[in-house]
Protein backbone atom coordinates (compact mmCIF):
# COMPACT_ATOMS: atom_id res chain seq x y z
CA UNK A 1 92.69 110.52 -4.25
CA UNK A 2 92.35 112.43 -0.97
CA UNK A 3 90.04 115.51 -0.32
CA UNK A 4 92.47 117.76 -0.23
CA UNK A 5 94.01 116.58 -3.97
CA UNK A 6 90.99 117.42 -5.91
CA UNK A 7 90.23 119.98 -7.94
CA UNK A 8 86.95 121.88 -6.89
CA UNK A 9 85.06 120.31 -10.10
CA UNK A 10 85.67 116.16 -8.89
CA UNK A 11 84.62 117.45 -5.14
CA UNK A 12 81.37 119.08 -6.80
CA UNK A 13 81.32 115.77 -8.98
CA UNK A 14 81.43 113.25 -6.36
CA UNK A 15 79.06 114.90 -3.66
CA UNK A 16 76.56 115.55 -6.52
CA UNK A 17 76.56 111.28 -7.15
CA UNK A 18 76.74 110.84 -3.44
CA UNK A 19 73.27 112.83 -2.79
CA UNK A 20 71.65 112.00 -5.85
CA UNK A 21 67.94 113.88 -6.39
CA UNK A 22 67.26 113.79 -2.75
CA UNK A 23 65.33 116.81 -2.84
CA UNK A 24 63.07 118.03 -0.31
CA UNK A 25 59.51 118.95 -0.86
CA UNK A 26 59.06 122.52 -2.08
CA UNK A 27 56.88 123.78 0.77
CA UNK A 28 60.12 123.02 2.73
CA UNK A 29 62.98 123.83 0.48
CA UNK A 30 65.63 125.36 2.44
CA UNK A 31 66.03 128.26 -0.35
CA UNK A 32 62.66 129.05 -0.41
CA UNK A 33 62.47 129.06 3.07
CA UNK A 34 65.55 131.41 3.10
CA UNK A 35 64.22 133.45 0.88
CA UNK A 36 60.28 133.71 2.59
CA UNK A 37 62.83 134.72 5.61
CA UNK A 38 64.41 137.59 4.51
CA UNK A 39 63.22 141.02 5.77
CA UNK A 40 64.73 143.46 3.59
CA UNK A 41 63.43 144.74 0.24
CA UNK A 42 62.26 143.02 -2.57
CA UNK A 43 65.92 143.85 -4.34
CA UNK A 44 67.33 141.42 -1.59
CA UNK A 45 65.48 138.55 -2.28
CA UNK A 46 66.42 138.93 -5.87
CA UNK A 47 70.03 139.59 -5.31
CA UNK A 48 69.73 136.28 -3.31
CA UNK A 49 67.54 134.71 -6.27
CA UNK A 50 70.01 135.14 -8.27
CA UNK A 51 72.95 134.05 -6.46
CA UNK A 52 70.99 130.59 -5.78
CA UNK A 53 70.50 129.97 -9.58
CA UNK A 54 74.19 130.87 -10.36
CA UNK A 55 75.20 128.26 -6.92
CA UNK A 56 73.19 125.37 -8.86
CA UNK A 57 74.06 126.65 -12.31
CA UNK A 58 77.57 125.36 -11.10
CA UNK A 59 76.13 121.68 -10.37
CA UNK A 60 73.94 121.58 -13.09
CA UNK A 61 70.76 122.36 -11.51
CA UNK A 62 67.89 124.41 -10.96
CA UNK A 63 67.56 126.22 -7.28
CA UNK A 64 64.50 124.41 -6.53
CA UNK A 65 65.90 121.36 -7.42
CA UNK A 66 69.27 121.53 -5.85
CA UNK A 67 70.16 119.61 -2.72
CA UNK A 68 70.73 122.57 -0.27
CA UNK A 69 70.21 120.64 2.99
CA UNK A 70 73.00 117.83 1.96
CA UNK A 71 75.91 120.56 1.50
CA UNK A 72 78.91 119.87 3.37
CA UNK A 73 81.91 122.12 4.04
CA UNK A 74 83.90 120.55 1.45
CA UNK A 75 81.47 121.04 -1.14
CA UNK A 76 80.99 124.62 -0.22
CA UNK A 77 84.44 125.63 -0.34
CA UNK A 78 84.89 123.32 -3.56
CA UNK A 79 82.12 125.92 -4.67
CA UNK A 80 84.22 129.11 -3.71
CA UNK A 81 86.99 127.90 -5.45
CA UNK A 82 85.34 127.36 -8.56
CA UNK A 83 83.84 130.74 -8.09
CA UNK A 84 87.36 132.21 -8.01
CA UNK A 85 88.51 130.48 -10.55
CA UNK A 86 86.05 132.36 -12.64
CA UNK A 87 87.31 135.53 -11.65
CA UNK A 88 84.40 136.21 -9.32
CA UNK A 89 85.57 139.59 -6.86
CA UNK A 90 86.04 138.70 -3.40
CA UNK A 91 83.26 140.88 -2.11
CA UNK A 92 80.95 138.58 -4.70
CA UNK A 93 82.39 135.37 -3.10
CA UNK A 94 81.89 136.77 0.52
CA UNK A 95 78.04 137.48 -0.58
CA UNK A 96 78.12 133.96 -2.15
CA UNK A 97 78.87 132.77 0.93
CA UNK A 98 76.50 134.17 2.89
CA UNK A 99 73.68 133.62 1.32
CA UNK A 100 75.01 129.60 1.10
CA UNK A 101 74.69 129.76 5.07
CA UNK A 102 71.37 131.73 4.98
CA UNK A 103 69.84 128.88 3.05
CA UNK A 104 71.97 125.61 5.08
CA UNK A 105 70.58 127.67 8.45
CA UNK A 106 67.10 127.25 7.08
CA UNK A 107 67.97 123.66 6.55
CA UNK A 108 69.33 123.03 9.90
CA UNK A 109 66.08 125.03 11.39
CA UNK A 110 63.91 122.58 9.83
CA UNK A 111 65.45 119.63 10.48
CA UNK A 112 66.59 118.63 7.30
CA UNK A 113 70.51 119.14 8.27
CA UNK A 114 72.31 118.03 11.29
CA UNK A 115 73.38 121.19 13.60
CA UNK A 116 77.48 119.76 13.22
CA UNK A 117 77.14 119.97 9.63
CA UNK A 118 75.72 123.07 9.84
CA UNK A 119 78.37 124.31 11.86
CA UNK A 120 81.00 122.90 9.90
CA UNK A 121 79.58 125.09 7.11
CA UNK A 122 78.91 127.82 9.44
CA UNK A 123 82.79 128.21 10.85
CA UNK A 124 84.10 128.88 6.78
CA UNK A 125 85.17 132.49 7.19
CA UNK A 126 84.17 135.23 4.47
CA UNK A 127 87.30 137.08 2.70
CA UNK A 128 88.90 139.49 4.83
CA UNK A 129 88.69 142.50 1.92
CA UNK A 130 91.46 145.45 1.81
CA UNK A 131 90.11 148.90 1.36
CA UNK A 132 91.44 151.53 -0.40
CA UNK A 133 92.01 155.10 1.74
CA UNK A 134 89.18 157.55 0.48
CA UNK A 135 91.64 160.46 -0.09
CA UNK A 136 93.62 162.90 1.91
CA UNK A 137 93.17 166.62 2.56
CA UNK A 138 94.84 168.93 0.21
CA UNK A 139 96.96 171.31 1.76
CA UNK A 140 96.21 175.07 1.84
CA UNK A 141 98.78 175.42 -1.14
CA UNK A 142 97.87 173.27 -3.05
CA UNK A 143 93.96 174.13 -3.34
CA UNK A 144 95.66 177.74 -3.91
CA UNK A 145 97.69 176.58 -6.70
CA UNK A 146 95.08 174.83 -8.37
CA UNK A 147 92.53 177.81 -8.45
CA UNK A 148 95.64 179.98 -9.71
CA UNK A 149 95.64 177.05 -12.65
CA UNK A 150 91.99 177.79 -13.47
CA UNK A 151 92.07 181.10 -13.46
CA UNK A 152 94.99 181.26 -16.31
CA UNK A 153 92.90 179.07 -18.52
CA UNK A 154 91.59 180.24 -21.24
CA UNK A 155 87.76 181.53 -21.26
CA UNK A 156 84.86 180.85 -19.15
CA UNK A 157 85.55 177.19 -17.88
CA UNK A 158 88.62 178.59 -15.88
CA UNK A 159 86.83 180.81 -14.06
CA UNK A 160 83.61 178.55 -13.28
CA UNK A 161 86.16 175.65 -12.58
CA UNK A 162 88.20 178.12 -9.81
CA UNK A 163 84.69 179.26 -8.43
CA UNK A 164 83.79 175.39 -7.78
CA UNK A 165 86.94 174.63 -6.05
CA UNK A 166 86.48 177.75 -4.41
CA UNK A 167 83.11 176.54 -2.88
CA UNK A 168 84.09 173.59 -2.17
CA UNK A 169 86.95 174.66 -0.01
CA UNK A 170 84.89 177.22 1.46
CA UNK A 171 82.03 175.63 2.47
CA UNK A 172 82.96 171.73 2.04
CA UNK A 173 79.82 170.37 0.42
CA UNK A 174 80.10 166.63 -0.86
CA UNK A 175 81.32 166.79 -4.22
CA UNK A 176 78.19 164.85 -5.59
CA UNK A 177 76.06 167.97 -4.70
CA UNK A 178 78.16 169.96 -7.09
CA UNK A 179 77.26 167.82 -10.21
């Protein structure tokens, strides 16, 4: 069977029996290292924490136990497949795979992965995302029709819900500030 004919579970399968429990010591595991290296606040490192524990989740292991410095490009897109497979958002995957090359950086920075297969992993492009267009301007009448809407209503909320449109056509706070 060829790499490109198997499903993301055999490619997991058969790198995990190819490296075995060649782990490296904890003073020097890549994750750790990753994680010691990141700058931002403490929410970051657990963010990244937990995206390390839900990586070796997928291979049956533990973060600090997981082979980080003998991932290969196959086995990290294997891994991105999986995590689509289980629905995972593309913005998830694209943070998935980032934090996958923090930690295989800190493995080719110590020497326990060779720069090419670093780079191999390094060259796997994130998920070009589509964003949806904020909004549009309303036009003149149709900010005028709506406040004519309000103010028919019946009772108070008509006229406090014409007076908030009002303000925020006049002045153009964000519409958080209102609420």
């Amino acid at each position: 069977m060829t790499n490109a004919t198997r499903t993301p579970n055999q490619e997991i399968s058969t790198w995990l029996d190819t490296v075995g429990t060649d782990t490296p010591l904890q003073h020097s595991n890549p994750a750790s290292l990753y994680l010691a290296s990141l700058q931002g606040s403490e929410a970051s490192r657990t963010t990244a924490r937990s995206v390390m524990k839900q990586i070796a989740s997928l291979c049956d292991h533990e973060p600090d136990t997981f082979p980080w410095h003998r991932l290969d490009r196959a086995t990290v897109l294997a891994l991105l497949e999986k995590l689509k497979q289980k629905g995972l958002a593309d913005n998830t995957r694209n943070l998935y795979l980032s934090i996958i090359k923090g930690v295989t950086r800190e493995a080719m920075l110590h020497q326990q992965m060779a720069d090419h297969q670093f780079s191999l992993i390094e060259q796997i492009r994130a998920i070009k995302l589509q964003r949806l267009a904020v909004g549009r301007a309303l036009h003149i009448d149709e900010i005028a029709k709506l406040i004519d809407h309000c103010l028919h209503d019946e009772g108070a909320a008509g006229v406090r819900d014409a007076a908030l449109l009002a303000i925020l056509f006049g002045c153009g706070p964000r519409r958080a500030y209102l609420f």
